[in-house]
PDB file of N, CA and C in Angstrom:
ATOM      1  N   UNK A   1     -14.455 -20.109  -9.764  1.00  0.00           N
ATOM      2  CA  UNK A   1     -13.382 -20.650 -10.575  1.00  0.00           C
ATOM      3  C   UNK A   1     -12.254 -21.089  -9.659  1.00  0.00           C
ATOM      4  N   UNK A   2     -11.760 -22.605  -9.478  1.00  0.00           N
ATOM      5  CA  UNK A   2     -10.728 -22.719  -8.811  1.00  0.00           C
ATOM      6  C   UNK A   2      -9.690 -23.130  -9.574  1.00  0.00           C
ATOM      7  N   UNK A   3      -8.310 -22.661  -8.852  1.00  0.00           N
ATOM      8  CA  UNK A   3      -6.777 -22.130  -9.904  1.00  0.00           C
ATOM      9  C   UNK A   3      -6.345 -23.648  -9.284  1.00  0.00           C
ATOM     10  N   UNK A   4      -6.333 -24.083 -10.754  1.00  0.00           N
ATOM     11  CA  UNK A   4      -5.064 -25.934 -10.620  1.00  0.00           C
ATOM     12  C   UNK A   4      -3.144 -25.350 -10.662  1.00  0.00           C
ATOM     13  N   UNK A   5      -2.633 -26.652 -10.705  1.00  0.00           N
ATOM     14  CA  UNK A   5      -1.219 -26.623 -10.883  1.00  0.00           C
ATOM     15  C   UNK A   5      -1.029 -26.873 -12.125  1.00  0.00           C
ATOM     16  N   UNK A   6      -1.884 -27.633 -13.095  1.00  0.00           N
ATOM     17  CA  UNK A   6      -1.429 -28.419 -14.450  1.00  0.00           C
ATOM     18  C   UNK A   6      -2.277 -28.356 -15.360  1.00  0.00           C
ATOM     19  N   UNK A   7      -2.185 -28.458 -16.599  1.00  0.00           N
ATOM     20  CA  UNK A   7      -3.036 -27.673 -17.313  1.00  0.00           C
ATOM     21  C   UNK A   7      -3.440 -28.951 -18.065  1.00  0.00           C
ATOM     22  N   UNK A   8      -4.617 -29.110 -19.108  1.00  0.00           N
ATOM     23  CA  UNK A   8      -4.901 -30.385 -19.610  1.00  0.00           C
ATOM     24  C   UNK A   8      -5.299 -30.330 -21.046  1.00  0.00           C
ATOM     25  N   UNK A   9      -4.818 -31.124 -21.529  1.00  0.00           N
ATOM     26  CA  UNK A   9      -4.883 -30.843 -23.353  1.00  0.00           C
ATOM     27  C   UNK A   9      -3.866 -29.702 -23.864  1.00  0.00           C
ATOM     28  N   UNK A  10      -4.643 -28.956 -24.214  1.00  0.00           N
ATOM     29  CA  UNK A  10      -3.602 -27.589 -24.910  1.00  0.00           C
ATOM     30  C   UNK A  10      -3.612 -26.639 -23.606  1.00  0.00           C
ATOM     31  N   UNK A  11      -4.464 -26.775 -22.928  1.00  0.00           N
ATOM     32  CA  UNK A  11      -4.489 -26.037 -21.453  1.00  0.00           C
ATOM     33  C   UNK A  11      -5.755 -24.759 -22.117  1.00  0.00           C
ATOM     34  N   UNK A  12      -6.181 -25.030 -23.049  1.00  0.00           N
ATOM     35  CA  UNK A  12      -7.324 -23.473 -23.194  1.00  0.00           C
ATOM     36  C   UNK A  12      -8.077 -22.856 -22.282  1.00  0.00           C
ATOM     37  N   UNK A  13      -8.375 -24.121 -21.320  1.00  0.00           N
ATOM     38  CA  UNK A  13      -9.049 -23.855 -20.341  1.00  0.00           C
ATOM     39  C   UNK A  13      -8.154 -23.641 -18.697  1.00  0.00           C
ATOM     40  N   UNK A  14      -7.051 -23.063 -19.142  1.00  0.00           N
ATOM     41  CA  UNK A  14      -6.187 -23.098 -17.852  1.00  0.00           C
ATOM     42  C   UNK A  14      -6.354 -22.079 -17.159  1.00  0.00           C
ATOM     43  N   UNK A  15      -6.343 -22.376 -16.136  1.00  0.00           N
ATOM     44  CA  UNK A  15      -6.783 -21.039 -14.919  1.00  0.00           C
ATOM     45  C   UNK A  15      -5.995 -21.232 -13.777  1.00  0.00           C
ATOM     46  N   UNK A  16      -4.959 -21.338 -13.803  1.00  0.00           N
ATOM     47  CA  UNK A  16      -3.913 -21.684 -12.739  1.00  0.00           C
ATOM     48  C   UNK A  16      -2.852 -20.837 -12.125  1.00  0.00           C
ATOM     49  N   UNK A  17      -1.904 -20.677 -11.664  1.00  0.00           N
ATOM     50  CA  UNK A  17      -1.123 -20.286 -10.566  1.00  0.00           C
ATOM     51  C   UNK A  17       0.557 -20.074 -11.584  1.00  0.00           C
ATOM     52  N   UNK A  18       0.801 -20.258 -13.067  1.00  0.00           N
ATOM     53  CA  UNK A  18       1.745 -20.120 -13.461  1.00  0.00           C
ATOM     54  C   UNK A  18       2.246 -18.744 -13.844  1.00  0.00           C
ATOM     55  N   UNK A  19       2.945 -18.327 -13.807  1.00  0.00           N
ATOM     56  CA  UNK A  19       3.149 -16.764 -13.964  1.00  0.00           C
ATOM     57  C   UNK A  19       4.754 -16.825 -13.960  1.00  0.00           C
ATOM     58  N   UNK A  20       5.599 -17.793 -15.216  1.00  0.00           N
ATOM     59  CA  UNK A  20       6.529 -17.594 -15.507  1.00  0.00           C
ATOM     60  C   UNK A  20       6.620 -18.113 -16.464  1.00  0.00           C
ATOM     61  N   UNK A  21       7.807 -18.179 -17.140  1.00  0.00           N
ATOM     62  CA  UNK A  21       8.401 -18.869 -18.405  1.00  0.00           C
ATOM     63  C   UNK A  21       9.383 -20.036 -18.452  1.00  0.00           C
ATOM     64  N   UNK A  22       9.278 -20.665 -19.407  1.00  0.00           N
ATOM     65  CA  UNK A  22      10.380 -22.139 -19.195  1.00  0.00           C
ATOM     66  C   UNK A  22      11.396 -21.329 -19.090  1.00  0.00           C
ATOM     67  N   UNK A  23      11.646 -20.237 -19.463  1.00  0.00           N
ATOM     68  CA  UNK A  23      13.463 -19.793 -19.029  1.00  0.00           C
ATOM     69  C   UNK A  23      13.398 -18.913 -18.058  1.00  0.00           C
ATOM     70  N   UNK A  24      11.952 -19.183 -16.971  1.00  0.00           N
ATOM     71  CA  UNK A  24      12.606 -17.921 -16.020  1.00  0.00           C
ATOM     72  C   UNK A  24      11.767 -16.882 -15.894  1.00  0.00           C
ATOM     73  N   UNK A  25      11.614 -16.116 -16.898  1.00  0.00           N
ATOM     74  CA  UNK A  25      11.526 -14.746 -17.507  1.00  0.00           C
ATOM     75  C   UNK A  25       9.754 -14.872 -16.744  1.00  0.00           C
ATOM     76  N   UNK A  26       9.426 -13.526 -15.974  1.00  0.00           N
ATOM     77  CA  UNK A  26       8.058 -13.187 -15.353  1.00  0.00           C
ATOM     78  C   UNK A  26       7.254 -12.657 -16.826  1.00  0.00           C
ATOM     79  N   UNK A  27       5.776 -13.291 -16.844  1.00  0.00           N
ATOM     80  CA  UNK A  27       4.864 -13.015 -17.762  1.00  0.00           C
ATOM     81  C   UNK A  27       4.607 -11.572 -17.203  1.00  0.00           C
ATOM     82  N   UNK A  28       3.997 -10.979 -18.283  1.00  0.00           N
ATOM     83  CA  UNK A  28       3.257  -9.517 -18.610  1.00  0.00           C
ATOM     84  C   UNK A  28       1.843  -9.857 -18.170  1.00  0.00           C
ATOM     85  N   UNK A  29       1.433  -8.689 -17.359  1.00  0.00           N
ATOM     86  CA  UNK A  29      -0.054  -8.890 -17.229  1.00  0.00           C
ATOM     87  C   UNK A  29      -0.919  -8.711 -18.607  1.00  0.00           C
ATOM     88  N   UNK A  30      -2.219  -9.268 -18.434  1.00  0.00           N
ATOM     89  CA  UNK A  30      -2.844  -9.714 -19.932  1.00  0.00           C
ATOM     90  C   UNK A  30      -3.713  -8.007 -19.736  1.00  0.00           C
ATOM     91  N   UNK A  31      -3.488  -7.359 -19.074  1.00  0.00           N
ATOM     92  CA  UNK A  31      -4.349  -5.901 -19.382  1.00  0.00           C
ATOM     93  C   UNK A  31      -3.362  -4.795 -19.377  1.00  0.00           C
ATOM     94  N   UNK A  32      -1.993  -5.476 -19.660  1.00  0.00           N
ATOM     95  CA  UNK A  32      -0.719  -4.242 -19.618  1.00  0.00           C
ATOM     96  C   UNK A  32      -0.620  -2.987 -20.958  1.00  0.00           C
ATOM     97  N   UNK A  33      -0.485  -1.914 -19.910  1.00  0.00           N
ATOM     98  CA  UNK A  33      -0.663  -1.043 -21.353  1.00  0.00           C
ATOM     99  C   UNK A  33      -0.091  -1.262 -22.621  1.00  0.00           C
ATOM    100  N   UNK A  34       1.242  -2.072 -22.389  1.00  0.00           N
ATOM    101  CA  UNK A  34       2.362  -2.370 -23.442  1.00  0.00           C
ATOM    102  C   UNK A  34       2.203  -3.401 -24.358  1.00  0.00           C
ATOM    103  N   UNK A  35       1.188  -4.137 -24.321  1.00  0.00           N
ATOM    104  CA  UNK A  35       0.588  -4.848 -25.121  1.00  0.00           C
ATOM    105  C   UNK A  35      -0.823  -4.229 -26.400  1.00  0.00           C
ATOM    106  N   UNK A  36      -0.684  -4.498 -27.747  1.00  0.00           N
ATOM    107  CA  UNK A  36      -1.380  -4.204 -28.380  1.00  0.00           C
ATOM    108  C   UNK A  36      -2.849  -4.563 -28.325  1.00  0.00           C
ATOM    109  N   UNK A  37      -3.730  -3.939 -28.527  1.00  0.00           N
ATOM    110  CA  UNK A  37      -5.412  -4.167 -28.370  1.00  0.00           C
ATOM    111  C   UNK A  37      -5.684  -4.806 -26.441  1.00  0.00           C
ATOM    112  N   UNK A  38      -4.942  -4.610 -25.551  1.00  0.00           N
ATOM    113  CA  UNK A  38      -4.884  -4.586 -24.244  1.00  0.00           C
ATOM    114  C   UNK A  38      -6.513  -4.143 -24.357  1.00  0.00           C
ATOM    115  N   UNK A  39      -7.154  -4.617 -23.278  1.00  0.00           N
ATOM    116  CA  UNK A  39      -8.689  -4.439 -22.716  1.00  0.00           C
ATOM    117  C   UNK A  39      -8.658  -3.458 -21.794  1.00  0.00           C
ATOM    118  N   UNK A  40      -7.929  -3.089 -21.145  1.00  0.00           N
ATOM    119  CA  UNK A  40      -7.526  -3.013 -19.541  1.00  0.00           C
ATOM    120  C   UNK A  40      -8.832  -2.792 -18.697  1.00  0.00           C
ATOM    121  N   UNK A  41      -9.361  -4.244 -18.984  1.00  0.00           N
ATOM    122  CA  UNK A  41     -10.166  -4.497 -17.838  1.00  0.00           C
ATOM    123  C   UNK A  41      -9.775  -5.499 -17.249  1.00  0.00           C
ATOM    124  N   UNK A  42      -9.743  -5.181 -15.657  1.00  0.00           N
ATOM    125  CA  UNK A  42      -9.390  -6.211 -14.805  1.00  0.00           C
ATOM    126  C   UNK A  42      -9.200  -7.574 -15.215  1.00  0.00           C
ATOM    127  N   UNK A  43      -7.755  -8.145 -14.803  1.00  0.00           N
ATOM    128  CA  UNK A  43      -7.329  -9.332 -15.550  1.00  0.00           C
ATOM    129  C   UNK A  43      -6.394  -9.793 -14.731  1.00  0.00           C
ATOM    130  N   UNK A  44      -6.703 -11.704 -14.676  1.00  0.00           N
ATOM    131  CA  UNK A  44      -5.367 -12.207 -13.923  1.00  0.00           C
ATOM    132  C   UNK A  44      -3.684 -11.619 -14.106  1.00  0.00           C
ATOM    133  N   UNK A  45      -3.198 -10.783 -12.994  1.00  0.00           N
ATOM    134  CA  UNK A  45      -2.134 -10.801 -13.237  1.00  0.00           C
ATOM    135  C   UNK A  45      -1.067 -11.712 -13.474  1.00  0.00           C
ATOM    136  N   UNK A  46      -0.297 -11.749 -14.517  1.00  0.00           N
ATOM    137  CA  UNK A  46       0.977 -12.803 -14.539  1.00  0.00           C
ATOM    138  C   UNK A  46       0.622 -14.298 -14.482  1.00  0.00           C
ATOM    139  N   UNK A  47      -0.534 -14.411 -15.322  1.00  0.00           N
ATOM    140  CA  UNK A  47      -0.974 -15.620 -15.392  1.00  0.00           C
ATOM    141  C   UNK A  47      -0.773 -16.579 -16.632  1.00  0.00           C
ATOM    142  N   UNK A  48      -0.441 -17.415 -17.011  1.00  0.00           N
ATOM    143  CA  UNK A  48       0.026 -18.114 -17.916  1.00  0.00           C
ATOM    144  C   UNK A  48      -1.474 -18.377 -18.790  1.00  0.00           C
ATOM    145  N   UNK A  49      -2.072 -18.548 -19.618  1.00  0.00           N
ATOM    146  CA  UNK A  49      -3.142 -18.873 -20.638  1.00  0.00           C
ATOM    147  C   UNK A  49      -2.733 -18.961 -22.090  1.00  0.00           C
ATOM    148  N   UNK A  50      -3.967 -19.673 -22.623  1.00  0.00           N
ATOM    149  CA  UNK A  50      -3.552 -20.284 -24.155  1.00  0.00           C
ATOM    150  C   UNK A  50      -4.740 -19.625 -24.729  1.00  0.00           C
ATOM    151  N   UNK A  51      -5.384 -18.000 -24.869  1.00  0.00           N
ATOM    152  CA  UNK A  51      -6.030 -18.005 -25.248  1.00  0.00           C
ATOM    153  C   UNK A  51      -6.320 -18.509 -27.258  1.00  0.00           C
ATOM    154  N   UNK A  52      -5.249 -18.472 -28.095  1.00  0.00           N
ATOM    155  CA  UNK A  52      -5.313 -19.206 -28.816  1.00  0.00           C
ATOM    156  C   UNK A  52      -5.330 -20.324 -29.488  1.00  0.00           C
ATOM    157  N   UNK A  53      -5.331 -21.161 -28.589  1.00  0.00           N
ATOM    158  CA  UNK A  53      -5.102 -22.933 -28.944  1.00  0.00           C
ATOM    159  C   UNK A  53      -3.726 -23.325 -29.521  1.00  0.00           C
ATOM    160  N   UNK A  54      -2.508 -22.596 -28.770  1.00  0.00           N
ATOM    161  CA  UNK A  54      -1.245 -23.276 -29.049  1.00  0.00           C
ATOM    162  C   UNK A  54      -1.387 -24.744 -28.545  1.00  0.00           C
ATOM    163  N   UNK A  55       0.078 -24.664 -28.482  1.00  0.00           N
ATOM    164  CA  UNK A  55       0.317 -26.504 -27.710  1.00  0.00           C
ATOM    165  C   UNK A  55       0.365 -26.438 -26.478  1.00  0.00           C
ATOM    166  N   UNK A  56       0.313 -24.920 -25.750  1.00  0.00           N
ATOM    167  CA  UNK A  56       0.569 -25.062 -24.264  1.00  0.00           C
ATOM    168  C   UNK A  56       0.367 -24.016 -23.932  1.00  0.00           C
ATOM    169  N   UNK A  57       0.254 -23.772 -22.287  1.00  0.00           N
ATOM    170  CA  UNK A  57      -0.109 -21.570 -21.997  1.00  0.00           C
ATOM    171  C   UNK A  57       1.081 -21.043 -22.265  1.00  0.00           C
ATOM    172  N   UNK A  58       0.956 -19.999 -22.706  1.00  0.00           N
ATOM    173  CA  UNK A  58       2.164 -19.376 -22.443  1.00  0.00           C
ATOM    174  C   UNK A  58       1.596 -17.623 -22.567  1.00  0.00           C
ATOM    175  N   UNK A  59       2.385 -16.246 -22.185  1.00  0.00           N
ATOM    176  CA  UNK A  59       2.607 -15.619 -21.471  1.00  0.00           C
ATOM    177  C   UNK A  59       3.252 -14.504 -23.114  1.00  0.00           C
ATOM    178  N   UNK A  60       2.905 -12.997 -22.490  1.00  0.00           N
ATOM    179  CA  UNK A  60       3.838 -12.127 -22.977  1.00  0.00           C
ATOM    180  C   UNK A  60       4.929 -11.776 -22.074  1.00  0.00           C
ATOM    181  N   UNK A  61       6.019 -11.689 -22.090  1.00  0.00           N
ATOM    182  CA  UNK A  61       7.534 -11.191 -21.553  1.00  0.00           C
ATOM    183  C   UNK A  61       7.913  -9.834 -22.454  1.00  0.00           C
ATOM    184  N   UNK A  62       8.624  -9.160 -21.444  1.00  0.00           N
ATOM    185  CA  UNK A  62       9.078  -7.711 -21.570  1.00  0.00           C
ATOM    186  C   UNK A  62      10.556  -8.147 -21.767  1.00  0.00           C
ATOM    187  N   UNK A  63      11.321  -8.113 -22.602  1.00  0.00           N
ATOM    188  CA  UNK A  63      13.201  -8.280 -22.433  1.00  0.00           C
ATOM    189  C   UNK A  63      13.589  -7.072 -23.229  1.00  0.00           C
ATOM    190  N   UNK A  64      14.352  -6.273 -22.675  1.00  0.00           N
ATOM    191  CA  UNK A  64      15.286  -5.303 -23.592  1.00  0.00           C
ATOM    192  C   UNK A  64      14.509  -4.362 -24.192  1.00  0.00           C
ATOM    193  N   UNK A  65      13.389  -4.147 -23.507  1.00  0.00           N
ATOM    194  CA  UNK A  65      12.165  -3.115 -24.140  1.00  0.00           C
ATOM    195  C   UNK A  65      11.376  -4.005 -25.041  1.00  0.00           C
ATOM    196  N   UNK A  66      11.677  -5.352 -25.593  1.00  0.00           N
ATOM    197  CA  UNK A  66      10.662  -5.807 -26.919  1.00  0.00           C
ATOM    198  C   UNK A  66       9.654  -6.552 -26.197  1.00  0.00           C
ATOM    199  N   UNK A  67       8.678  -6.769 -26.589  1.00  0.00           N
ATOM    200  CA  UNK A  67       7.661  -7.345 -26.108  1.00  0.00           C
ATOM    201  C   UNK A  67       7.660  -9.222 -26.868  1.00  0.00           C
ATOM    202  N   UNK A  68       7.616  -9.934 -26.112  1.00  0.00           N
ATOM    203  CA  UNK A  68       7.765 -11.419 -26.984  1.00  0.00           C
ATOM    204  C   UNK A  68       6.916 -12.397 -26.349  1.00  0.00           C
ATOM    205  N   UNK A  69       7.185 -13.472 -26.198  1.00  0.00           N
ATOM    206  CA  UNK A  69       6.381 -14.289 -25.464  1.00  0.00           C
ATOM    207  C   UNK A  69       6.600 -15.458 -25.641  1.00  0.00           C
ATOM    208  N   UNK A  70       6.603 -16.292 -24.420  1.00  0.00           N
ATOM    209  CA  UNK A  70       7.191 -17.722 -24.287  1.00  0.00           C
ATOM    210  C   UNK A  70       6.141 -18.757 -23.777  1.00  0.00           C
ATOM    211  N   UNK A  71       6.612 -19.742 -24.049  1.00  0.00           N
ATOM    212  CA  UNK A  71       5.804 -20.902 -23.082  1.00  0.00           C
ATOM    213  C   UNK A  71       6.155 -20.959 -21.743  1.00  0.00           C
ATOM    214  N   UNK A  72       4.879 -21.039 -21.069  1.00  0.00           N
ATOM    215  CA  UNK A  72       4.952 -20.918 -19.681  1.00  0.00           C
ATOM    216  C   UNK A  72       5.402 -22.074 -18.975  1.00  0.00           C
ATOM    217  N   UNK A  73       5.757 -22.017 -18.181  1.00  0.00           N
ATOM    218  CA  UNK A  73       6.930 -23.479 -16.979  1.00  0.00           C
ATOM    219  C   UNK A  73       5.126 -23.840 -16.553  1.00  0.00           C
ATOM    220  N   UNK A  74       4.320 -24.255 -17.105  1.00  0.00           N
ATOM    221  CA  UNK A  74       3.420 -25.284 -16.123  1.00  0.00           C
ATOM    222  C   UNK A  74       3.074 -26.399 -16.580  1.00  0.00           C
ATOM    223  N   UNK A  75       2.907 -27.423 -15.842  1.00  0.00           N
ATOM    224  CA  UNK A  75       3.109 -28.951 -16.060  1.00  0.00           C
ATOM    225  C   UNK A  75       1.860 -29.256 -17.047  1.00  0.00           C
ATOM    226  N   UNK A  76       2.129 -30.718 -17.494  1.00  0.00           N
ATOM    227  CA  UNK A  76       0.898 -30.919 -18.050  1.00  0.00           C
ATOM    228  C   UNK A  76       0.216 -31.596 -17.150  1.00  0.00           C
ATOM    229  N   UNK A  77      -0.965 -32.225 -16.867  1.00  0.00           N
ATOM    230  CA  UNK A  77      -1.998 -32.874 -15.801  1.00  0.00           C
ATOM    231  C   UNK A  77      -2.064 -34.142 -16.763  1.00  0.00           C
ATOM    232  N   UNK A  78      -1.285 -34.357 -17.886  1.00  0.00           N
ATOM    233  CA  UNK A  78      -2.091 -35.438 -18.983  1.00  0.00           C
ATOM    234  C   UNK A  78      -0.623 -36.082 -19.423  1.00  0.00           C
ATOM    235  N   UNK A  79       0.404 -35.631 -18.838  1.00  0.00           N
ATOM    236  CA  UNK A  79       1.475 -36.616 -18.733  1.00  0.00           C
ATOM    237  C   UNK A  79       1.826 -37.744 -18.255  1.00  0.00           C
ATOM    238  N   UNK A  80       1.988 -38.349 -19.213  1.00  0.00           N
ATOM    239  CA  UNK A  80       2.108 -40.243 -18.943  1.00  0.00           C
ATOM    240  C   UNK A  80       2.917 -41.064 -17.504  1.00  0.00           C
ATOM    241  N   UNK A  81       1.973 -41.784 -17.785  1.00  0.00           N
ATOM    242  CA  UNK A  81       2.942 -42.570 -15.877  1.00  0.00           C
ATOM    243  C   UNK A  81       3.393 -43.666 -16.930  1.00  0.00           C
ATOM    244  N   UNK A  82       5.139 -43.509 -16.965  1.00  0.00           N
ATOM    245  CA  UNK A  82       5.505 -44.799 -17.362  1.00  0.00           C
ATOM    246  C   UNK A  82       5.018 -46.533 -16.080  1.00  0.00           C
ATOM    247  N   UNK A  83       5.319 -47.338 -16.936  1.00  0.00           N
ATOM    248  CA  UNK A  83       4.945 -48.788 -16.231  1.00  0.00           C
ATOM    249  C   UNK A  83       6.329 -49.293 -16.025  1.00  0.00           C
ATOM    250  N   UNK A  84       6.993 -50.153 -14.988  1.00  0.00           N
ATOM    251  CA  UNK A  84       7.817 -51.120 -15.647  1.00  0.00           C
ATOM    252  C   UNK A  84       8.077 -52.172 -15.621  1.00  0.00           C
ATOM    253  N   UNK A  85       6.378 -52.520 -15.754  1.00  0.00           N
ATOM    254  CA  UNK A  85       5.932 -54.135 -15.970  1.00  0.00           C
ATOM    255  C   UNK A  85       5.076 -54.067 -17.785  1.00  0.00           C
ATOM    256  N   UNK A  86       5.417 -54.963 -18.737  1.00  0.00           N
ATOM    257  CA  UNK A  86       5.174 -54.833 -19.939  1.00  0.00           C
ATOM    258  C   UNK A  86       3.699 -55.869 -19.869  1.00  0.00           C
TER     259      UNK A  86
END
């Protein structure tokens, strides 16, 4: 399995190198005890994924003891090249 920079479509299939949030905030590992129904079998740490088919990966975050979760800061691979010849 090799880890990209940008994720493509909804990113379901993302396996990449993101391990933060658009505001910053470091993702929760996906086998952390503090997460509900956790596997804790060996798992990318702090890795950004869409295992549900949102619009983009995103991540559980720890703030203030609550557990939440944001969209992750990684690019899309399927973002448009403007032209500026018509």
């Amino acid at each position: 399995m090799s880890l990209v920079s940008c994720y493509s479509g909804r990113g379901a299939g993302y396996r990449g190198l993101g391990g933060t949030t658009l505001s910053g905030a470091p993702c929760l590992p996906w086998d952390s005890d503090l997460l509900p129904g956790a596997t804790h079998r060996p798992a990318p740490l702090h890795l950004c994924r869409n295992p549900d088919g949102d619009k983009m990966p995103w991540c559980y975050t720890l703030s203030n003891g609550a557990i939440s979760w944001e969209y992750c800061s990684v690019p899309s691979c399927d973002a448009a090249v403007s032209c500026p010849f018509s």
